[in-house]
PDB file of N, CA and C in Angstrom:
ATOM      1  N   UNK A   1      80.317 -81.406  17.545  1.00  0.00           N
ATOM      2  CA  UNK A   1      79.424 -82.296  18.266  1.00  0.00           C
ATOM      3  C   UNK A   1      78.860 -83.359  17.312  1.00  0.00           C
ATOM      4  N   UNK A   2      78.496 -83.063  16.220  1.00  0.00           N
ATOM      5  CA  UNK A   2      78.037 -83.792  15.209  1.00  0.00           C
ATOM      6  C   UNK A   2      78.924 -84.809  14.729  1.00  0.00           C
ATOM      7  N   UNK A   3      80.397 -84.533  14.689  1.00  0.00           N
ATOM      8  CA  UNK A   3      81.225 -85.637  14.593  1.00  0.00           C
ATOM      9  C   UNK A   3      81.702 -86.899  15.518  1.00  0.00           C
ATOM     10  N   UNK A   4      81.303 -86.002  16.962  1.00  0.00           N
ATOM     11  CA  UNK A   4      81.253 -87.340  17.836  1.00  0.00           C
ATOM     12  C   UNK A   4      80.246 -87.804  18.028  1.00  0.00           C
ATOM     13  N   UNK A   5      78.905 -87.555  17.624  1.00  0.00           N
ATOM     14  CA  UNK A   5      77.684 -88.046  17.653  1.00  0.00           C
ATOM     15  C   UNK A   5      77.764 -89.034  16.740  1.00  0.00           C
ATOM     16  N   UNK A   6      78.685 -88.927  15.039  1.00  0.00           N
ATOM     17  CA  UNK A   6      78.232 -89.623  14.516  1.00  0.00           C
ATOM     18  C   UNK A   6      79.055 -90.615  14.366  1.00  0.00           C
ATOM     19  N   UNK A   7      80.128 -90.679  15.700  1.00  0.00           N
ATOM     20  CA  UNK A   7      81.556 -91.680  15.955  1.00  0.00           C
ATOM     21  C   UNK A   7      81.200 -92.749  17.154  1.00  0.00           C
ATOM     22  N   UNK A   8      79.655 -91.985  17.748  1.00  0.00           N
ATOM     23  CA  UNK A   8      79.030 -92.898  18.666  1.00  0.00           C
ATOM     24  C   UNK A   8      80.193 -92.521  19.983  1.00  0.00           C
ATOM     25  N   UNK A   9      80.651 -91.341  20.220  1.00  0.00           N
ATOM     26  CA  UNK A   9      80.812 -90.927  21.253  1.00  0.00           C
ATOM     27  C   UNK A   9      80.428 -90.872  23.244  1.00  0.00           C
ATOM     28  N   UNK A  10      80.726 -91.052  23.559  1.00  0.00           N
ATOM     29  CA  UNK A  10      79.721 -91.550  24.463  1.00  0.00           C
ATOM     30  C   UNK A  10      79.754 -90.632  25.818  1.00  0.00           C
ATOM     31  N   UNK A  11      78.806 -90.504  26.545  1.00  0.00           N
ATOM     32  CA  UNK A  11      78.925 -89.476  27.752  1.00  0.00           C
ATOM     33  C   UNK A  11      79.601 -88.059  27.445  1.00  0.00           C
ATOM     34  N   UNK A  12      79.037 -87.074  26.644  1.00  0.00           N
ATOM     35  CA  UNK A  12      79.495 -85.906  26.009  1.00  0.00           C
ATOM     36  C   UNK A  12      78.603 -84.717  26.889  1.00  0.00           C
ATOM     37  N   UNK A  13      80.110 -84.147  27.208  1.00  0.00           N
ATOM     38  CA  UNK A  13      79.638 -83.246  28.124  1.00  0.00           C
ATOM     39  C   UNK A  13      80.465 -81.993  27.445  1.00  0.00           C
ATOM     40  N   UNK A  14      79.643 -80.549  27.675  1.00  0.00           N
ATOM     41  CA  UNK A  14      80.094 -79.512  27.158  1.00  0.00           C
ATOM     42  C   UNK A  14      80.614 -78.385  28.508  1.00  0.00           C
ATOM     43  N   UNK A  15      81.483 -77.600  28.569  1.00  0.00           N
ATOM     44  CA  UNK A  15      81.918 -77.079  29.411  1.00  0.00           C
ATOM     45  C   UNK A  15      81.843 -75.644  29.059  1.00  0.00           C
ATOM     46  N   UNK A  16      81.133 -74.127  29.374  1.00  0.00           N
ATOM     47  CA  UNK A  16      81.840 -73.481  28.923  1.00  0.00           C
ATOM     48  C   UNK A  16      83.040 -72.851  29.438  1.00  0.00           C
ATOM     49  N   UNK A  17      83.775 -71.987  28.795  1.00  0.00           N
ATOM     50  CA  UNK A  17      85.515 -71.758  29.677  1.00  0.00           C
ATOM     51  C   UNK A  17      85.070 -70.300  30.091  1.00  0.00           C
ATOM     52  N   UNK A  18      84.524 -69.332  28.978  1.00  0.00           N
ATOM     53  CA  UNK A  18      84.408 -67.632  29.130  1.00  0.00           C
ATOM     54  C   UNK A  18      84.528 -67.755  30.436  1.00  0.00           C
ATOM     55  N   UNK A  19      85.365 -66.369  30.432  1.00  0.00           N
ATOM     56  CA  UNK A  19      85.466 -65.877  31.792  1.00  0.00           C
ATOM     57  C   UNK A  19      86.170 -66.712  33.343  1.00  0.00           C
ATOM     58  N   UNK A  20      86.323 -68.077  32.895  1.00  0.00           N
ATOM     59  CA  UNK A  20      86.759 -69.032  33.681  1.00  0.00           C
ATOM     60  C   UNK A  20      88.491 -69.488  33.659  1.00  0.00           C
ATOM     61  N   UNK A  21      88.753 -69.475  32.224  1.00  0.00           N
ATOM     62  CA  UNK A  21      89.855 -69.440  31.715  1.00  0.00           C
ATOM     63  C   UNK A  21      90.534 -68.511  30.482  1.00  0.00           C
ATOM     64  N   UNK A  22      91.618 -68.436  30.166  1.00  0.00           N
ATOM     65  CA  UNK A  22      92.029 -67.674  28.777  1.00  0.00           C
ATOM     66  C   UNK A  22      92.451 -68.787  27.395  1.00  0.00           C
ATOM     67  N   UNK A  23      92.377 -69.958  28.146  1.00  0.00           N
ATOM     68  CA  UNK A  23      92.740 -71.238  27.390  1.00  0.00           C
ATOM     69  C   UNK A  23      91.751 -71.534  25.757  1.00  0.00           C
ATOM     70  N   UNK A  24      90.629 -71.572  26.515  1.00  0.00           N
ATOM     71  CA  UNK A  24      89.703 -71.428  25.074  1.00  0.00           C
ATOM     72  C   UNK A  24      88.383 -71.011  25.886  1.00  0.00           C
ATOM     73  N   UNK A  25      87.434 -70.924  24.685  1.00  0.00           N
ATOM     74  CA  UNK A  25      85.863 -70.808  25.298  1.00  0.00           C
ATOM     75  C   UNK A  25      85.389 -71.742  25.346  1.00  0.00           C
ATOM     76  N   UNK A  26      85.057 -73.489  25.402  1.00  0.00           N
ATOM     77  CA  UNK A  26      84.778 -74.326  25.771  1.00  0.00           C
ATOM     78  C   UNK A  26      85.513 -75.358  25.683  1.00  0.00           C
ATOM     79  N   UNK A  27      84.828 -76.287  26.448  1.00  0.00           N
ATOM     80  CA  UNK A  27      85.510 -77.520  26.524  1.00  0.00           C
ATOM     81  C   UNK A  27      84.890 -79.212  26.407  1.00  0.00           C
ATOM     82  N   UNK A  28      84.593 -79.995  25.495  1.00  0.00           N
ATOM     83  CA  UNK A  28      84.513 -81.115  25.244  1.00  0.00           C
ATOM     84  C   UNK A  28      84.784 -81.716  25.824  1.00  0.00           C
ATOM     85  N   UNK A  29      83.696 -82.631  26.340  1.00  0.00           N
ATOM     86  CA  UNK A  29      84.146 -83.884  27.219  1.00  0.00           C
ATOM     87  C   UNK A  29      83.925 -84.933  26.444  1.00  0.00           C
ATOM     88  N   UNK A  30      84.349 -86.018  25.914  1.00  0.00           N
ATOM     89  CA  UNK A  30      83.739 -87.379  25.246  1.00  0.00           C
ATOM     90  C   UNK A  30      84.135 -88.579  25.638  1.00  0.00           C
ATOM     91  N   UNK A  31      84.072 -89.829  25.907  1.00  0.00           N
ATOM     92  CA  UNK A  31      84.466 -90.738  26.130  1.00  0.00           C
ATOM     93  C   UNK A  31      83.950 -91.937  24.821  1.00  0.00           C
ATOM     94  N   UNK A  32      85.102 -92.752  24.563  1.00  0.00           N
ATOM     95  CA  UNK A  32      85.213 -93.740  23.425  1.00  0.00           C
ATOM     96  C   UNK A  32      85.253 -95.214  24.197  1.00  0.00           C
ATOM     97  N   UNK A  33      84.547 -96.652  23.647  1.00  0.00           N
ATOM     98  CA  UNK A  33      84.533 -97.710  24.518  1.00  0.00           C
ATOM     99  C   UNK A  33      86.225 -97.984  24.123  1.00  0.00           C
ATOM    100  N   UNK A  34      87.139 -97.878  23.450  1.00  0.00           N
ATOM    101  CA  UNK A  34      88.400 -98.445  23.470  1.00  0.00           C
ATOM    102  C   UNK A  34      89.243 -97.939  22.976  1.00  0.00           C
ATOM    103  N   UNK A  35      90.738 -97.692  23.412  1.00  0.00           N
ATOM    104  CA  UNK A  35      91.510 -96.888  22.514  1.00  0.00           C
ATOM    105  C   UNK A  35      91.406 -96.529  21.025  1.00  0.00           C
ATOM    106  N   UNK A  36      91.190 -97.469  20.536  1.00  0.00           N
ATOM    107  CA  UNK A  36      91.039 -97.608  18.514  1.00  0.00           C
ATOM    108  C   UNK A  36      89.692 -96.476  18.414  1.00  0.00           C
ATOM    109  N   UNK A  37      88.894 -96.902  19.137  1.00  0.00           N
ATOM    110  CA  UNK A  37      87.820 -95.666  18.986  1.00  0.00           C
ATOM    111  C   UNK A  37      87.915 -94.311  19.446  1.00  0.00           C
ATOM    112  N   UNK A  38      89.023 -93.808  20.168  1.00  0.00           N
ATOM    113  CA  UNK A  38      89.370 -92.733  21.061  1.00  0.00           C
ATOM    114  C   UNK A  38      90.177 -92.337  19.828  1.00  0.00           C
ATOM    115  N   UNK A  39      90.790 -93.280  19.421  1.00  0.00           N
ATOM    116  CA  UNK A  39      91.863 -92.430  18.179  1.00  0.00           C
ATOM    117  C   UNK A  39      91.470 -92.155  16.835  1.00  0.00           C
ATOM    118  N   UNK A  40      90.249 -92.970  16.297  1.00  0.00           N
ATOM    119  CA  UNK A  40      89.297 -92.598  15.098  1.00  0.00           C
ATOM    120  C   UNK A  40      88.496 -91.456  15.768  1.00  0.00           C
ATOM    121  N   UNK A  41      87.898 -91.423  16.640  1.00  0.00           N
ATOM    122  CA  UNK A  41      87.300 -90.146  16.685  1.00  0.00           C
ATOM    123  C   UNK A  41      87.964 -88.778  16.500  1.00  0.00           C
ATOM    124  N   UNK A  42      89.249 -88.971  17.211  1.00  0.00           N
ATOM    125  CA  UNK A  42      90.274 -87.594  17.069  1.00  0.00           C
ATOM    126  C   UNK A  42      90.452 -87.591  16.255  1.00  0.00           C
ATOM    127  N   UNK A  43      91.135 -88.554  15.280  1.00  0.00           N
ATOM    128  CA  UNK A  43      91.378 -87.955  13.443  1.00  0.00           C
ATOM    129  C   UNK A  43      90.209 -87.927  12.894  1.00  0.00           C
ATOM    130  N   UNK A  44      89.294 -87.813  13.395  1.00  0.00           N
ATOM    131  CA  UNK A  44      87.979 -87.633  12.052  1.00  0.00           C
ATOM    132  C   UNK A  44      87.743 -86.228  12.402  1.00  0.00           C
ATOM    133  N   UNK A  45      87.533 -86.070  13.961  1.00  0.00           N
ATOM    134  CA  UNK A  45      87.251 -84.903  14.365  1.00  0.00           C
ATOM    135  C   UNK A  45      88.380 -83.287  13.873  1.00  0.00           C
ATOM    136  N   UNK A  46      89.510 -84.201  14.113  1.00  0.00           N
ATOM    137  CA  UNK A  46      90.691 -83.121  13.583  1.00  0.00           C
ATOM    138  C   UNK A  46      90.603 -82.518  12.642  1.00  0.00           C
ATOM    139  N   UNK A  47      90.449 -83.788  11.082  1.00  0.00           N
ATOM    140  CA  UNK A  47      90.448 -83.608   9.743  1.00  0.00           C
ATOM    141  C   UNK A  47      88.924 -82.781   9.602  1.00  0.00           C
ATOM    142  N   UNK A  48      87.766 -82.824  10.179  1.00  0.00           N
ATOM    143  CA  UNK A  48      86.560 -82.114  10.081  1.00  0.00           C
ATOM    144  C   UNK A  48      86.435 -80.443  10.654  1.00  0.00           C
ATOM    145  N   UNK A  49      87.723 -80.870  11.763  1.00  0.00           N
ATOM    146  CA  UNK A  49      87.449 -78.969  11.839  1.00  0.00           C
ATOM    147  C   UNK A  49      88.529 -78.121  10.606  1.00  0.00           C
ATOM    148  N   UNK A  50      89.548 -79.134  10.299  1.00  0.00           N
ATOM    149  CA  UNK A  50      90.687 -78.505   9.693  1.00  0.00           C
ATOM    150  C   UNK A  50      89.350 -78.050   8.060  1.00  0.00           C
ATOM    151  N   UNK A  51      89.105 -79.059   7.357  1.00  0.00           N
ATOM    152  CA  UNK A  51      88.624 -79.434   6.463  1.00  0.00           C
ATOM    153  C   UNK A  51      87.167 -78.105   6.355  1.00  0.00           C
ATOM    154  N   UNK A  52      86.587 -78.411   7.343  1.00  0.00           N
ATOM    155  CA  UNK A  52      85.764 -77.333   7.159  1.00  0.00           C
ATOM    156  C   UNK A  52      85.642 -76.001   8.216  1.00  0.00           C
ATOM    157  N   UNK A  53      86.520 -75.699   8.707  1.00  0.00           N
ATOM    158  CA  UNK A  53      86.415 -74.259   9.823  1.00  0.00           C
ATOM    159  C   UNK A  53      87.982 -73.663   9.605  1.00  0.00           C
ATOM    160  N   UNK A  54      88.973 -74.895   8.512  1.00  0.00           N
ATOM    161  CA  UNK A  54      89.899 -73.976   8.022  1.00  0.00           C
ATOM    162  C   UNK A  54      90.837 -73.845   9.534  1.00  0.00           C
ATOM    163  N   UNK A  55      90.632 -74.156  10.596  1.00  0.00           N
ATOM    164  CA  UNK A  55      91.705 -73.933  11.656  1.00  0.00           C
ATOM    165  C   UNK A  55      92.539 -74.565  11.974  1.00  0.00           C
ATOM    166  N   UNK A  56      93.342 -74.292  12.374  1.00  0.00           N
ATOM    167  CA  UNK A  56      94.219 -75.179  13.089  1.00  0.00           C
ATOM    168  C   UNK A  56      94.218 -75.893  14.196  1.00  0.00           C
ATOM    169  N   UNK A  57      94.436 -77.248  14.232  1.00  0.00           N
ATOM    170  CA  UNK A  57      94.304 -78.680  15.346  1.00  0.00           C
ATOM    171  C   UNK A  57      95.581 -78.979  15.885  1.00  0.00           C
ATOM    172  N   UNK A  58      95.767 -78.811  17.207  1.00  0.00           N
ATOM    173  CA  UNK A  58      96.896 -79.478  17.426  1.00  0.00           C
ATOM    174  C   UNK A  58      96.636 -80.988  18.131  1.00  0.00           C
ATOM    175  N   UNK A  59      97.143 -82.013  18.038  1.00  0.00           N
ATOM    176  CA  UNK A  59      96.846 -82.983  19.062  1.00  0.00           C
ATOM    177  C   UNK A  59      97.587 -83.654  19.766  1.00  0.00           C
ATOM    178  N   UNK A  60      97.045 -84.079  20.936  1.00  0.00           N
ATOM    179  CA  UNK A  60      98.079 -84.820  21.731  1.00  0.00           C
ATOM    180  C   UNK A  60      97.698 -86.165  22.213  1.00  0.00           C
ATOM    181  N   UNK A  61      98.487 -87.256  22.204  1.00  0.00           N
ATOM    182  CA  UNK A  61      97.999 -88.569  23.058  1.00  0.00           C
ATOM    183  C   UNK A  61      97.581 -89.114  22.111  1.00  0.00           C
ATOM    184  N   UNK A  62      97.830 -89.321  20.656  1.00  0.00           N
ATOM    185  CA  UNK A  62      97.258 -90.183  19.227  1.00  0.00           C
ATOM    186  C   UNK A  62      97.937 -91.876  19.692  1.00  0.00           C
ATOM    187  N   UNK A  63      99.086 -91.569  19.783  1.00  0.00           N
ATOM    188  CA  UNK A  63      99.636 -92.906  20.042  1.00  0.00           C
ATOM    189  C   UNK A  63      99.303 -93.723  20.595  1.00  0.00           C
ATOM    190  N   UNK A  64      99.605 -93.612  22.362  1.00  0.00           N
ATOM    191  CA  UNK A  64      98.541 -94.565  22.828  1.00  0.00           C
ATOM    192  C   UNK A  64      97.018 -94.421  22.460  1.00  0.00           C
ATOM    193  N   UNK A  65      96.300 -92.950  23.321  1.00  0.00           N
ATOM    194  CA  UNK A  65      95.269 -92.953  22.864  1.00  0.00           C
ATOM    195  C   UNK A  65      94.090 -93.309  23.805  1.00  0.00           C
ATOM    196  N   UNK A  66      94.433 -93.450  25.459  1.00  0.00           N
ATOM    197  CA  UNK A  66      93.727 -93.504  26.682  1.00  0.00           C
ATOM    198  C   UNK A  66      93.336 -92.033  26.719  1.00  0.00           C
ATOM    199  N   UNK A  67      93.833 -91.006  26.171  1.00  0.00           N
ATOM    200  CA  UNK A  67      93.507 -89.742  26.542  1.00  0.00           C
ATOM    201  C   UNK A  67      93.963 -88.931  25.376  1.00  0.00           C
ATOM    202  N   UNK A  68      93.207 -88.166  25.004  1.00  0.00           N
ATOM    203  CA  UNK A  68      93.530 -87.755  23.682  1.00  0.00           C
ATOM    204  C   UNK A  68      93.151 -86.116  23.561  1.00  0.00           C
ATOM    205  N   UNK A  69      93.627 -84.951  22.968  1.00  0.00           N
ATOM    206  CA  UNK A  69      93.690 -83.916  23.636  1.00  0.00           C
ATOM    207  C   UNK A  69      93.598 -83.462  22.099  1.00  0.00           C
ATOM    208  N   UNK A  70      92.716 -82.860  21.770  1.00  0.00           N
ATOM    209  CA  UNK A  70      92.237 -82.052  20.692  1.00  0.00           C
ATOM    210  C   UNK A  70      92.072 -80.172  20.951  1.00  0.00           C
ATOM    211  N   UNK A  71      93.094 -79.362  20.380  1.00  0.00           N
ATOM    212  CA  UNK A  71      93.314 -78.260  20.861  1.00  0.00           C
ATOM    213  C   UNK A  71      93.022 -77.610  19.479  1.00  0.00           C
ATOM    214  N   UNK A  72      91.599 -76.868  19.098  1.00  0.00           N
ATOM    215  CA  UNK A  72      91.554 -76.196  18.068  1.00  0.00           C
ATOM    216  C   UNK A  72      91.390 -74.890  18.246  1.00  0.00           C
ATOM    217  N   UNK A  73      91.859 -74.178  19.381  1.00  0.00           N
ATOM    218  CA  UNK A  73      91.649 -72.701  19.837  1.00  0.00           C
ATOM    219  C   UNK A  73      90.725 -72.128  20.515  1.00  0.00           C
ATOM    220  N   UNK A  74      89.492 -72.208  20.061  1.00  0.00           N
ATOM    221  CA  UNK A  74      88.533 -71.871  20.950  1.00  0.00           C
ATOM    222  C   UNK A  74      87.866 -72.776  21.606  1.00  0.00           C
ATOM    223  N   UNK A  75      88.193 -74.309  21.101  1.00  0.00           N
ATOM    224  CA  UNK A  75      87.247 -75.221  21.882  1.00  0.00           C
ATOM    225  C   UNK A  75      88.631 -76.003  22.197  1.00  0.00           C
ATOM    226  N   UNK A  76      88.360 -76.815  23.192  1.00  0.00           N
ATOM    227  CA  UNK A  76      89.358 -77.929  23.320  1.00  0.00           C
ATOM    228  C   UNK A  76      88.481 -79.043  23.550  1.00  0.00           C
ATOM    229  N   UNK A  77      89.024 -80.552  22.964  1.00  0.00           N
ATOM    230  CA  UNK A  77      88.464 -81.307  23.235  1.00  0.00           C
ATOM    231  C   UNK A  77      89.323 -82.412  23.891  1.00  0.00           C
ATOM    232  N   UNK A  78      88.651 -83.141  24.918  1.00  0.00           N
ATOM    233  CA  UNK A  78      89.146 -84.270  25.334  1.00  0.00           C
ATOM    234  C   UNK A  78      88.451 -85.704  24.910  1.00  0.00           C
ATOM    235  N   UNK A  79      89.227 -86.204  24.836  1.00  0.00           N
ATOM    236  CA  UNK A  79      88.471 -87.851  24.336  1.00  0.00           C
ATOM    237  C   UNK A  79      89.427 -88.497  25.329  1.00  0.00           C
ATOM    238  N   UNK A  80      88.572 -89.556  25.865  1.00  0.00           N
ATOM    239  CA  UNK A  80      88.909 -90.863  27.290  1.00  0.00           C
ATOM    240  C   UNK A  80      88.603 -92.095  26.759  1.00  0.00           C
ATOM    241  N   UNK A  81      89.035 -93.058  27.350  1.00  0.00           N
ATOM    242  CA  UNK A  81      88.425 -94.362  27.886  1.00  0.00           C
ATOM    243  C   UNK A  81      88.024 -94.443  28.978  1.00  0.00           C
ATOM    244  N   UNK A  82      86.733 -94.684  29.158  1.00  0.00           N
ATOM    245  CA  UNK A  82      86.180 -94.613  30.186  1.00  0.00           C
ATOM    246  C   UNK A  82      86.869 -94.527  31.520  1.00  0.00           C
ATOM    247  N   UNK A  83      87.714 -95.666  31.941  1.00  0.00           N
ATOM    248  CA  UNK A  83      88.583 -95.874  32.977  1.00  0.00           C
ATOM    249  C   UNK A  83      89.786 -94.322  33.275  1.00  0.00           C
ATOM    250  N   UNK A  84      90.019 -94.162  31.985  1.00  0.00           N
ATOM    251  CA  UNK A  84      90.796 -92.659  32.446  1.00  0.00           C
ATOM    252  C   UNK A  84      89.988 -91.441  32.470  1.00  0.00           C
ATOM    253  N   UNK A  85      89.103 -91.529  32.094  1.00  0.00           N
ATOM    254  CA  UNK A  85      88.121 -90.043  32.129  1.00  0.00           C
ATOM    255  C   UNK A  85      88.173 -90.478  33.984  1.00  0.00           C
ATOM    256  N   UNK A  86      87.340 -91.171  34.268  1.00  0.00           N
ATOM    257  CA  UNK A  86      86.977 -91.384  36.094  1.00  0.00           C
ATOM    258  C   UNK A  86      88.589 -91.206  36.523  1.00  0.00           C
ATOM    259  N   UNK A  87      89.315 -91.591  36.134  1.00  0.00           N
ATOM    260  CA  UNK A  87      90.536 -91.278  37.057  1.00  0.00           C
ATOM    261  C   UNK A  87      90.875 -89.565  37.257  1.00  0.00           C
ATOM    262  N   UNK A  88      91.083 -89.060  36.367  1.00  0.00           N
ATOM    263  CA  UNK A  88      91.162 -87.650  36.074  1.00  0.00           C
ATOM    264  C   UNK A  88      89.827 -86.458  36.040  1.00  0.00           C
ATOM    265  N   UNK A  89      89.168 -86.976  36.016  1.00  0.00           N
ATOM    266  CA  UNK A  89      87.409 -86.240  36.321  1.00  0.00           C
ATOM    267  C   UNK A  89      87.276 -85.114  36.240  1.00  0.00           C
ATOM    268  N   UNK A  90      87.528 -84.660  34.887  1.00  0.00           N
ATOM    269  CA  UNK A  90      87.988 -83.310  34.448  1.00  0.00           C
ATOM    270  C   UNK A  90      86.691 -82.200  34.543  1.00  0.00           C
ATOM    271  N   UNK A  91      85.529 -83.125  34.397  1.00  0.00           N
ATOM    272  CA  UNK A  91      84.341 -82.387  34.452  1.00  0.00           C
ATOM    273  C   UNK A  91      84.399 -81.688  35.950  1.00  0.00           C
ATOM    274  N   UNK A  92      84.155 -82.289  36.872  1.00  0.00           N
ATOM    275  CA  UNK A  92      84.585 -81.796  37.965  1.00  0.00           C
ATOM    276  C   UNK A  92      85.491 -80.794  38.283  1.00  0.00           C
ATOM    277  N   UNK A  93      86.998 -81.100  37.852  1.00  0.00           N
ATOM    278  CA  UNK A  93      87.703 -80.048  38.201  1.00  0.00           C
ATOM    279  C   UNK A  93      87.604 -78.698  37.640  1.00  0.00           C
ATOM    280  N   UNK A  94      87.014 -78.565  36.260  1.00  0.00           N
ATOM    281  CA  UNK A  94      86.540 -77.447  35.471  1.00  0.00           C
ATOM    282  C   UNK A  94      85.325 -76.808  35.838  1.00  0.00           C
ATOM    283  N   UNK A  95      84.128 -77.258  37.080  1.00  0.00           N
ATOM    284  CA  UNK A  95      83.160 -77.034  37.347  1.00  0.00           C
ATOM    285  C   UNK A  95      82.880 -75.823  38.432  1.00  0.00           C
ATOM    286  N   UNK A  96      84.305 -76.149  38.784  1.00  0.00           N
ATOM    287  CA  UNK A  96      84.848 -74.822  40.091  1.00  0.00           C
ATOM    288  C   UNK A  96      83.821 -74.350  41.048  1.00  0.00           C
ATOM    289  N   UNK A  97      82.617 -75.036  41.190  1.00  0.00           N
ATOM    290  CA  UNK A  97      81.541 -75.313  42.287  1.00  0.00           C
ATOM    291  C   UNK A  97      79.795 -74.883  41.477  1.00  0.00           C
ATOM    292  N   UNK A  98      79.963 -74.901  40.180  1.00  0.00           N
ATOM    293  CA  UNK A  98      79.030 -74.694  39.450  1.00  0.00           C
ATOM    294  C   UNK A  98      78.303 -75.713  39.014  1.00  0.00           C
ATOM    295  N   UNK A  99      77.075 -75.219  38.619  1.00  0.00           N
ATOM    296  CA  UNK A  99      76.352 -76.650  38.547  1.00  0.00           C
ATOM    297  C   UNK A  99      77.023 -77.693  37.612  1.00  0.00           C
ATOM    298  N   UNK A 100      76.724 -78.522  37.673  1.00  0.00           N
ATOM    299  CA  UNK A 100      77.003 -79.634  36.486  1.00  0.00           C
ATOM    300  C   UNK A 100      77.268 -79.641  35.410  1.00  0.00           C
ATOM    301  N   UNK A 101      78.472 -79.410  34.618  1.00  0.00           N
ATOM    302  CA  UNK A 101      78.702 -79.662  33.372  1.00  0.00           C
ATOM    303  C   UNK A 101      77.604 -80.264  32.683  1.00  0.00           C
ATOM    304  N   UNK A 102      77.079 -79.294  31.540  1.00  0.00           N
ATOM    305  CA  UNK A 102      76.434 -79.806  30.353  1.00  0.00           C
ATOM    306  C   UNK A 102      75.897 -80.959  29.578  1.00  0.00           C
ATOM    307  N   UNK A 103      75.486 -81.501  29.786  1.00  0.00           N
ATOM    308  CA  UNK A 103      75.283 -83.287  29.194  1.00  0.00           C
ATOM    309  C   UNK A 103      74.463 -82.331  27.620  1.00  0.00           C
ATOM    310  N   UNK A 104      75.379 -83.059  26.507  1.00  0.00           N
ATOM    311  CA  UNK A 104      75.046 -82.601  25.318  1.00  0.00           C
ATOM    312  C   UNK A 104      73.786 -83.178  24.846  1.00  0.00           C
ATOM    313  N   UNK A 105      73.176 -82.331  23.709  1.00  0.00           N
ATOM    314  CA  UNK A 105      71.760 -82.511  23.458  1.00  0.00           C
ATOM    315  C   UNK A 105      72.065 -83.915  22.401  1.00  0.00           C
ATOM    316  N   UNK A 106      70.690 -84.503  22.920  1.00  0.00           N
ATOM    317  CA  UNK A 106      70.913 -85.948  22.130  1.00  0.00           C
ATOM    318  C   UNK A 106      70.105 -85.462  20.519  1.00  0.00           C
ATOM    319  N   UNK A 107      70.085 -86.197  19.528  1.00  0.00           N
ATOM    320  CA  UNK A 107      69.421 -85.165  18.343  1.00  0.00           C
ATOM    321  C   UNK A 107      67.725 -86.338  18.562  1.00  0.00           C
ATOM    322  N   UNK A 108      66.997 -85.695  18.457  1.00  0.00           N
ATOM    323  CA  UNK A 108      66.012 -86.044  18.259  1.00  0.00           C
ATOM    324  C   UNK A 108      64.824 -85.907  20.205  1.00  0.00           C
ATOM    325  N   UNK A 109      66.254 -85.157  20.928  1.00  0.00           N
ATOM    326  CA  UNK A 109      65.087 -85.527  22.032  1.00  0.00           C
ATOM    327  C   UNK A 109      64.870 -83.954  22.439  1.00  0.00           C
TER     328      UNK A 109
END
């Protein structure tokens, strides 16, 4: 969270999975204002879990980079451009009639 906070991440929503899925235990929502920023956030974020939690990152969607799919095992993360997060509205579909996905804590409030 701290790495997309400090990538200026935007609309970060946390999901948890337990019990919902076997995929991971949560799920990252983030949105970036433009591809170039969707794809610096994933390699910073990648190189920061590899670098310090020692795990393994797989990723998907670097190239273009409208949608970008950060798979480190127990968390997964998604990164959007705005326009494709609303198309695909993942928060929603992961919500399975539960309240509202998570809006992450801002630091200082």
């Amino acid at each position: 969270m701290k790495s997309l906070d400090d990538d200026q991440a935007v609309e970060v929503v946390t999901i948890p999975l337990a019990g919902k899925s076997s995929i991971a235990d949560h799920m990252v929502i983030a949105s970036g204002r433009s591809s170039r920023q969707v794809a610096s956030m994933a390699n910073k974020l990648a190189d920061r879990i590899k670098k310090e939690f020692g795990r393994p990152v797989r990723i998907e969607g670097l190239p273009v980079a409208d949608w970008v799919l950060i798979d480190a095992d127990d968390v997964i993360v998604h990164l959007f451009r705005p326009e494709v997060r609303t198309f695909y509205n993942l928060e929603r579909m992961w919500a399975f009639g539960d309240e509202a996905p998570a809006k992450a804590a801002t630091p200082g409030a």
